[in-house]
Protein backbone atom coordinates (compact mmCIF):
# COMPACT_ATOMS: atom_id res chain seq x y z
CA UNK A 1 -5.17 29.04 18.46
CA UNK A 2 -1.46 28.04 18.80
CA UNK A 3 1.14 31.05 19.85
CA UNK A 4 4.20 31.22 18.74
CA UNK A 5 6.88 34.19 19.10
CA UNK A 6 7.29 35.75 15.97
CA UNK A 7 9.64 34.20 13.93
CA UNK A 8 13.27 35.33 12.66
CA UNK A 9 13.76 34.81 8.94
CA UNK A 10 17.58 35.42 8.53
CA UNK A 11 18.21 35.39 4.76
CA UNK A 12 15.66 37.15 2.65
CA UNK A 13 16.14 39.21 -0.63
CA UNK A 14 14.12 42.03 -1.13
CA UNK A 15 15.60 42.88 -4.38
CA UNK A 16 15.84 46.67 -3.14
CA UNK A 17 16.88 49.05 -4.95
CA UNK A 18 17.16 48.04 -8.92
CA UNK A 19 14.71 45.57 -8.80
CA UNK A 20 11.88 46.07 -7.63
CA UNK A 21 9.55 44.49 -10.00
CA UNK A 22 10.91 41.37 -8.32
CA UNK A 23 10.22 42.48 -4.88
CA UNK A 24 9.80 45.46 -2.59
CA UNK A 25 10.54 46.08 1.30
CA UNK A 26 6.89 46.72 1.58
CA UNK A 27 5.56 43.86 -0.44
CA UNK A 28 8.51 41.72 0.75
CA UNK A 29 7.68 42.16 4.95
CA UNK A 30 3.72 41.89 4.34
CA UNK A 31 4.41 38.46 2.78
CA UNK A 32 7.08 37.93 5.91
CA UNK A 33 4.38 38.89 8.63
CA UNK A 34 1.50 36.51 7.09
CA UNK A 35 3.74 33.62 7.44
CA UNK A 36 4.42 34.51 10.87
CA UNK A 37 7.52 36.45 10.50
CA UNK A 38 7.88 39.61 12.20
CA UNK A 39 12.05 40.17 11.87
CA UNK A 40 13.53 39.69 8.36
CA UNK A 41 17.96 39.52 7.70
CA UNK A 42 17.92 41.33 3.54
CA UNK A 43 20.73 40.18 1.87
CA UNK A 44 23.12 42.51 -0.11
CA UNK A 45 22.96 40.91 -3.76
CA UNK A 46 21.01 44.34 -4.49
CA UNK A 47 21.55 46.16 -7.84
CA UNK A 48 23.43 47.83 -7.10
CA UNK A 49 25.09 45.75 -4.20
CA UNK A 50 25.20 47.05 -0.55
CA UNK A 51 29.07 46.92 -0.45
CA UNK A 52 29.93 50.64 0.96
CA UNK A 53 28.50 53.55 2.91
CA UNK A 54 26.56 55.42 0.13
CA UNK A 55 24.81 51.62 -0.79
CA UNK A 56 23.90 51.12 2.79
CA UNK A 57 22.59 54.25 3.75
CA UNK A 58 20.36 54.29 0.73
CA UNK A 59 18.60 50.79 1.74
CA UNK A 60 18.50 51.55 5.17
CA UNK A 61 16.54 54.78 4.13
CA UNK A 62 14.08 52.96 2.16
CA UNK A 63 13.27 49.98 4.34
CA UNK A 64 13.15 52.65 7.47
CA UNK A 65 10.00 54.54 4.62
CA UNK A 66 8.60 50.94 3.70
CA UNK A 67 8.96 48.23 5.39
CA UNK A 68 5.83 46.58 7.70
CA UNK A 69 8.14 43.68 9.90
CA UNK A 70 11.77 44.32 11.37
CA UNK A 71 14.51 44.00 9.67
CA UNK A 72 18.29 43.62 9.37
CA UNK A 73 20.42 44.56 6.29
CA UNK A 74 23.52 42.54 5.75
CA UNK A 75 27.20 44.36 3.99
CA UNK A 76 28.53 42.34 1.00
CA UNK A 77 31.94 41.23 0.93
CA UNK A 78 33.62 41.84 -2.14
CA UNK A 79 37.61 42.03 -3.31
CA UNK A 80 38.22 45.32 -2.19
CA UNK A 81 36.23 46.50 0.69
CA UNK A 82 37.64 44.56 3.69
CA UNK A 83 39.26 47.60 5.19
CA UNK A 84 36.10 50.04 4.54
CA UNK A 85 33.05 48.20 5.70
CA UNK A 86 33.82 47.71 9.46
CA UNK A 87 33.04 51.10 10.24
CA UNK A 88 29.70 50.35 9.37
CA UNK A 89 29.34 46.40 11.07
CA UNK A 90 27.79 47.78 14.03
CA UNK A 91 24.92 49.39 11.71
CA UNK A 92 24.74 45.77 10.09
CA UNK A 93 23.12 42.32 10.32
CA UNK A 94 26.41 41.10 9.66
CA UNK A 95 28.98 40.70 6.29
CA UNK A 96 27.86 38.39 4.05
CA UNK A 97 30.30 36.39 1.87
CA UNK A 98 29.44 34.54 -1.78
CA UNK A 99 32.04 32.28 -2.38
CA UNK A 100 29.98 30.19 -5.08
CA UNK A 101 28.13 31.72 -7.87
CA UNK A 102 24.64 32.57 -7.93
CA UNK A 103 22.48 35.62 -8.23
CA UNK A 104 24.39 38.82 -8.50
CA UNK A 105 28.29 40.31 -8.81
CA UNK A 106 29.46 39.80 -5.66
CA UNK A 107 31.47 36.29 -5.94
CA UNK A 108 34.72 35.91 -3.75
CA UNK A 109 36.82 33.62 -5.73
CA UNK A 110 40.30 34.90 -4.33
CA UNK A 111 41.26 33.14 -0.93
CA UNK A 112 43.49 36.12 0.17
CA UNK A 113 40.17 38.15 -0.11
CA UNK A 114 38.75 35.95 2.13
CA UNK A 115 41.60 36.43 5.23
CA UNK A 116 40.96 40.15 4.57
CA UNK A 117 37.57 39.93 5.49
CA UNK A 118 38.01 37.40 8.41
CA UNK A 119 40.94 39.83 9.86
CA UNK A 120 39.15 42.77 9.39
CA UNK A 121 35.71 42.09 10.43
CA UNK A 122 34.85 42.82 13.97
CA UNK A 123 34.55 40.01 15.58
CA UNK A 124 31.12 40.83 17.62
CA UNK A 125 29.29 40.91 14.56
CA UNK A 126 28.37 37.66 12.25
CA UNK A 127 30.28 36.77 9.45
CA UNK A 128 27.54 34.27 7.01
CA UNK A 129 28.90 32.80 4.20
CA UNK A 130 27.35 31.21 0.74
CA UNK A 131 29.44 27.98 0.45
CA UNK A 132 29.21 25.04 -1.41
CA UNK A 133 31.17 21.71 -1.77
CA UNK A 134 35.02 21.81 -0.98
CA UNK A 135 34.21 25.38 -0.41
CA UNK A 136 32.56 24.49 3.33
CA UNK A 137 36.00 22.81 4.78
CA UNK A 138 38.36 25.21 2.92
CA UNK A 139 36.06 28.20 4.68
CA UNK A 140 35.49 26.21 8.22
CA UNK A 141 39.54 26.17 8.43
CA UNK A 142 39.65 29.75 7.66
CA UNK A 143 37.54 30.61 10.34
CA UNK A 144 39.15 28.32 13.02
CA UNK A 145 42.68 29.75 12.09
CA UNK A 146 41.28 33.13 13.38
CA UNK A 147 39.32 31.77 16.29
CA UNK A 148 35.85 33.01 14.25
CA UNK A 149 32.42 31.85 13.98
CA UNK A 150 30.95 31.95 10.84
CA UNK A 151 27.74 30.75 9.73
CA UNK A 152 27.20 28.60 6.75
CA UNK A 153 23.83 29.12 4.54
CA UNK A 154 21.97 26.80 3.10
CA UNK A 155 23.22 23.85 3.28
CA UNK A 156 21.92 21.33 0.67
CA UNK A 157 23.87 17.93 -0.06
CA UNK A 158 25.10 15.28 2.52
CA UNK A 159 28.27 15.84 2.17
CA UNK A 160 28.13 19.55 3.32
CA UNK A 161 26.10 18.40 6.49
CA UNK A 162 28.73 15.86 7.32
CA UNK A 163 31.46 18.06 7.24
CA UNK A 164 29.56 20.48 9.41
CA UNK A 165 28.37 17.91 11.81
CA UNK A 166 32.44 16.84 12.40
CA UNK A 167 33.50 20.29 12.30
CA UNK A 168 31.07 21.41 15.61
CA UNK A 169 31.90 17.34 17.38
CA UNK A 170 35.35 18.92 17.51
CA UNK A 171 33.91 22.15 18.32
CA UNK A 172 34.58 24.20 16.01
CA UNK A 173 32.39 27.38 16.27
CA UNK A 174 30.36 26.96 12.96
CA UNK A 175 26.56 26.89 12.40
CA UNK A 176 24.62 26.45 9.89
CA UNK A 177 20.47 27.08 7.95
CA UNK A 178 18.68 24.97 5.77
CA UNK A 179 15.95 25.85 3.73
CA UNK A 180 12.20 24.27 2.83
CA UNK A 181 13.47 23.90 -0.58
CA UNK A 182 16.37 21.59 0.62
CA UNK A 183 14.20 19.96 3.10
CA UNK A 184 10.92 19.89 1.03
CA UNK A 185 12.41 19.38 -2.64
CA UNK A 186 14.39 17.10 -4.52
CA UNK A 187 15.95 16.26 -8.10
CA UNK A 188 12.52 14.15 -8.39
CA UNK A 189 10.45 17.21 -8.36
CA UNK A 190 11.88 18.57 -11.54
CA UNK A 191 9.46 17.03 -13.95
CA UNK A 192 7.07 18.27 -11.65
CA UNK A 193 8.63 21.76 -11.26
CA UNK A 194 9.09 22.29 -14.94
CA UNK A 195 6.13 21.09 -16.02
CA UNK A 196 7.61 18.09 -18.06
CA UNK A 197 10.29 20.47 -19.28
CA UNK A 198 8.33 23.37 -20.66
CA UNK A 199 9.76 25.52 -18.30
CA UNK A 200 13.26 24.48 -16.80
CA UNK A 201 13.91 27.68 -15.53
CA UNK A 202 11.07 27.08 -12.71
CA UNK A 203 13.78 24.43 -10.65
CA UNK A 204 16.68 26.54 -10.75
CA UNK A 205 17.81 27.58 -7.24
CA UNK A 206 21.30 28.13 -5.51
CA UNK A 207 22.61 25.53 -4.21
CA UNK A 208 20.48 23.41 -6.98
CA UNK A 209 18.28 20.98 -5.82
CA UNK A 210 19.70 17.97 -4.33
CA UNK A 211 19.52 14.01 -4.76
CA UNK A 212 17.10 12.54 -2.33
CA UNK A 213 19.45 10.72 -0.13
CA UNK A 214 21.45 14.41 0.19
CA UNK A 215 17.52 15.31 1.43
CA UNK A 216 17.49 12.85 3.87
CA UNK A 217 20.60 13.11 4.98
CA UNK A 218 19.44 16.66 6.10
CA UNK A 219 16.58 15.16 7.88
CA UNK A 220 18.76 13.14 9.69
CA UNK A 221 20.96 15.45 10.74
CA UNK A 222 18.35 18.06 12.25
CA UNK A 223 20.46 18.08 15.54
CA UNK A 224 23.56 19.59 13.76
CA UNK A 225 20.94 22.04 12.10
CA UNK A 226 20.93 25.42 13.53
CA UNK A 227 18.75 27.44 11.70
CA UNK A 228 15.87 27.21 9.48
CA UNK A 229 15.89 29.91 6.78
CA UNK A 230 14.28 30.46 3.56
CA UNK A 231 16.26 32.23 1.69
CA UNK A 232 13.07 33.56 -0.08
CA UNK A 233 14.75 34.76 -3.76
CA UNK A 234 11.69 36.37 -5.62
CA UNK A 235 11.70 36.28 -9.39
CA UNK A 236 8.85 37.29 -11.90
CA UNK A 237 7.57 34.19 -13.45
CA UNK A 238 8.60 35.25 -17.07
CA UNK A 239 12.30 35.76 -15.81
CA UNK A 240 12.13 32.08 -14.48
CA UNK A 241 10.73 31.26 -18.05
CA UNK A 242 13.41 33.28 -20.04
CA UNK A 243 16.34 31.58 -21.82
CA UNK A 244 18.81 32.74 -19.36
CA UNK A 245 16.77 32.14 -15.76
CA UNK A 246 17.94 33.40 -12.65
CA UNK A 247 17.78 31.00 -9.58
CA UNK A 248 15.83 31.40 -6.57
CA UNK A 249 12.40 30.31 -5.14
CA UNK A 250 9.89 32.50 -3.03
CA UNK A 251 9.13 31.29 0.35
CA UNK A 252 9.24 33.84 3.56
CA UNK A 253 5.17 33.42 3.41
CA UNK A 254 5.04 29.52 2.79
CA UNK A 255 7.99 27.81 5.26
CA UNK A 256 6.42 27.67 8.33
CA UNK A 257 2.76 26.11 6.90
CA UNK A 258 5.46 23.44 5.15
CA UNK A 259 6.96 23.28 8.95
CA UNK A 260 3.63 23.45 10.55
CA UNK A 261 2.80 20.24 8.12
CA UNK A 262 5.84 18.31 9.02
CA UNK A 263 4.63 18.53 12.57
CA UNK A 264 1.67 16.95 12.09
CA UNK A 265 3.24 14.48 10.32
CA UNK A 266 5.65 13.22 12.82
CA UNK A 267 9.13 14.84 11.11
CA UNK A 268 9.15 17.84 12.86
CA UNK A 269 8.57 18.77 16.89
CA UNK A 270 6.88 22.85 17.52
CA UNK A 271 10.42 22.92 19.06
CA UNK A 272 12.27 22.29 16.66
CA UNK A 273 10.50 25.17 14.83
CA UNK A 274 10.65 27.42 17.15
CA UNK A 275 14.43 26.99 18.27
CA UNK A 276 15.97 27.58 14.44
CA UNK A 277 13.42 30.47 13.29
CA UNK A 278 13.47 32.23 17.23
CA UNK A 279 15.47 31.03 19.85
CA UNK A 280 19.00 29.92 17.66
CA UNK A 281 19.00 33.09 15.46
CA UNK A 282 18.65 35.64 18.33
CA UNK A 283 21.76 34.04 19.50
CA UNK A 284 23.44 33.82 16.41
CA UNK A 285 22.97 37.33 15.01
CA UNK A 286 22.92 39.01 18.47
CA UNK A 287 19.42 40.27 17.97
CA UNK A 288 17.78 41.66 20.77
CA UNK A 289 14.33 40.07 22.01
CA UNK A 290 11.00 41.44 20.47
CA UNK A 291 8.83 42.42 23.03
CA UNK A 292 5.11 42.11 23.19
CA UNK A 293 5.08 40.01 20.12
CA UNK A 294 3.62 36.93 19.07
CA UNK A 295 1.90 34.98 16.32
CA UNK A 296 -1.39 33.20 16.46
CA UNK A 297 -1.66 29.81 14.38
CA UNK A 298 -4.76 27.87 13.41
CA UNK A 299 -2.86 24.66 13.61
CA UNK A 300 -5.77 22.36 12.39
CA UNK A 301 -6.71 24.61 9.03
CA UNK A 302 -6.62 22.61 5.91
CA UNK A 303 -5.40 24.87 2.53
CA UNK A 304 -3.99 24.18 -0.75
CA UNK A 305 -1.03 26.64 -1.06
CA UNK A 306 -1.31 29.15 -4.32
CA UNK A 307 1.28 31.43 -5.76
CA UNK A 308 -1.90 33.83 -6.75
CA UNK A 309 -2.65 34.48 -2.92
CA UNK A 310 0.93 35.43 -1.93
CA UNK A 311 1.69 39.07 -0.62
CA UNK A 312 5.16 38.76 -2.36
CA UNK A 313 5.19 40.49 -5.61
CA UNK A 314 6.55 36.99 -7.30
CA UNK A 315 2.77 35.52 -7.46
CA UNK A 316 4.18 31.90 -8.08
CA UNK A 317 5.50 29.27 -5.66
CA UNK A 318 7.82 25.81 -6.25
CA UNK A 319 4.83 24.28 -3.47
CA UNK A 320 1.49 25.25 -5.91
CA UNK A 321 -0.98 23.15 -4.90
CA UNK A 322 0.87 21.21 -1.56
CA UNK A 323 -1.74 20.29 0.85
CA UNK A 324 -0.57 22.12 3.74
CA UNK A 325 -1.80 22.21 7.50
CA UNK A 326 -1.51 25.33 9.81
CA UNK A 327 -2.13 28.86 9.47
CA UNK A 328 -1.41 32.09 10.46
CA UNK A 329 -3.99 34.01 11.71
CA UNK A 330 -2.90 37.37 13.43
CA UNK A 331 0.20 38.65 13.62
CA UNK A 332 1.24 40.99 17.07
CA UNK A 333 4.73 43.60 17.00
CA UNK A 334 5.57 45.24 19.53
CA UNK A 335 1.89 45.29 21.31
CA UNK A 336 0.76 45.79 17.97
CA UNK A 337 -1.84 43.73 16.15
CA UNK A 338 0.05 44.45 12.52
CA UNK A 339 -1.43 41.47 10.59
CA UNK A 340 -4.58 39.47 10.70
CA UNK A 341 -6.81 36.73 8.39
CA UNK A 342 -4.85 38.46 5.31
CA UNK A 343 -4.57 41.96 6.02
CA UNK A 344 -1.19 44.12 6.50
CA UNK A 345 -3.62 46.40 9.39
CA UNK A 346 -0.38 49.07 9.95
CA UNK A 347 1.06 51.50 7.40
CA UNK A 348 4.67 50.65 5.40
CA UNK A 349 7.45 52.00 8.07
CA UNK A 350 6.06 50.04 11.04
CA UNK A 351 9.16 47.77 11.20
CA UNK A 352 12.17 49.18 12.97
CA UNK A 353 16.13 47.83 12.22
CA UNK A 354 17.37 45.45 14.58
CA UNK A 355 20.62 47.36 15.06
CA UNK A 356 18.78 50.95 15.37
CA UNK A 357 16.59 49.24 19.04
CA UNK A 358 19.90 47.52 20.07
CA UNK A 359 21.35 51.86 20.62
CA UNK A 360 18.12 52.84 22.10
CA UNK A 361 16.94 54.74 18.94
């Protein structure tokens, strides 16, 4: 068996509260700790959105009853709370800030809203930002004006990784994740992905899919490449298949056999696995260690992957039927053996929040 550390996954939904029919804490950290994960960041897209005290408290309270892995919960930025929310960024994975649209209200599209987040926010606490396009630069020179890092999410297109590459030769203090579906998937697997059309809603993910040569640009940029995150976005299958889809793909169970494969192939080093999903985001999101933990891989097992067999209450996957190699056989938290050959073995509460162990609690 290959061992690992447990893995950091630092941009997860868990669609908790208002939607849970999409995903749960507890269905969402048993699909985290069979692919290896054992530390999950939730994002604050929530309905309703985790943008004050009374939103924060109430999904702290619920992963504290439910979830299996450890998590994080981010604060959203929005137009008005700039001044409110630092009292709780100690208490937090860190602000998160949507300055493109995608899935849910919480869309910054005034600049001055922006400063007021960037001036307000402590600055020992992360500051992660959805932007696309002209959006990177315009955001990159926001943070550099008030000496901040901030941490760019999935990035997807060439252009985006070429501005962030410049931006950290002239050391700026910016990092960045990509995601399997960036890495993994292209505007060639639409067909593919929608089976010949039927179902267009199935490739619709924020950023979108990208040209191949924005894929390999990624590739070739893996050294500017801080993070790998999946940005797992569950949806039920007939939402994806309604009129009006909403974008996302499922993946905190599937990225590291598609990482695990790449290996094997040559693309990919165990290092550079292990430095973007452990090493990198400990120092990122000032997380402290996990001790006693670990993850134990069958690196030579042979699977087809299936949406059917996922823990995640989404049941379908953008990688059905990928030939994948490497799999995770027993999971280990905090001396605990908390996952093994398919089985959650500890009861919904096991995880503890990141922020709660860094105050002794």
């Amino acid at each position: 068996m290959l061992k690992l550390p447990g893995l950091i996954d630092i941009h997860v939904h868990m669609r908790e509260p208002g939607q849970t029919h999409k995903e749960d804490f507890s269905s969402g950290t048993a699909a985290a700790l069979s692919g290896g994960v054992t530390t999950i960041l939730a994002m604050p897209n929530t309905n309703p959105p985790i943008v004050d005290s009374d939103t924060f408290s109430t999904v702290l309270n619920i992963a504290e009853r439910k979830a299996y892995c450890d998590y994080g919960i981010f604060i959203g930025a929005n137009l008005s709370n700039a001044k409110q929310i630092p009292s709780l960024a100690q208490k937090a994975a860190g602000l998160k800030m949507y300055l493109d649209i995608t899935f849910g209200p919480l869309l910054l599209n005034d600049t001055d809203a922006w400063l007021d987040h960037f001036e307000n926010w402590p600055d020992n606490r992360p500051i992660v930002a959805h932007a696309e396009g002209t959006n990177i630069p315009a955001l990159i020179l926001v943070a550099n004006l008030f000496n901040r890092h901030v941490h760019i999410c999935h990035v997807a297109r060439r252009s985006e990784i070429h501005m962030i590459r410049a931006a950290k030769e002239k050391g700026y203090p910016v990092t960045c994740e990509v995601g399997p579906q960036h890495l993994f998937l292209s505007t060639e697997d639409f067909m593919r992905l929608s089976q010949n059309g039927k179902y267009p809603g199935r490739k619709e993910v924020r950023p979108r899919l990208a040209d191949p040569e924005d894929q390999m640009a990624l590739w070739d940029n893996l050294a500017f490449i801080d993070c790998f995150a999946t940005d797992h976005a569950p949806h039920a299958l007939y939402e994806k298949d309604n009129q009006n889809p909403p974008p996302g793909f499922p993946g905190v169970d599937i990225a590291l056999p598609l990482y695990l494969t790449a290996v094997h192939e040559g693309r990919l080093t165990l290092d550079d696995i292990v430095s973007r999903m452990y090493t990198n985001p400990l120092k990122i999101f000032h997380i402290s260690e996990q001790l006693d933990t670990w993850i134990e891989v069958d690196p030579d097992a042979e699977y087809l992957i299936r949406g059917s067999q996922s823990l995640s209450k989404s049941k379908w996957t953008p990688y059905e039927g990928w030939k994948v190699r490497g799999k995770v056989e027993s999971v280990t938290l905090r001396g605990v053996n908390v996952y093994k050959q398919g089985e959650i073995l500890t009861k919904p509460g096991f995880g503890k929040n990141i922020r709660s162990k860094e105050s002794g609690n």
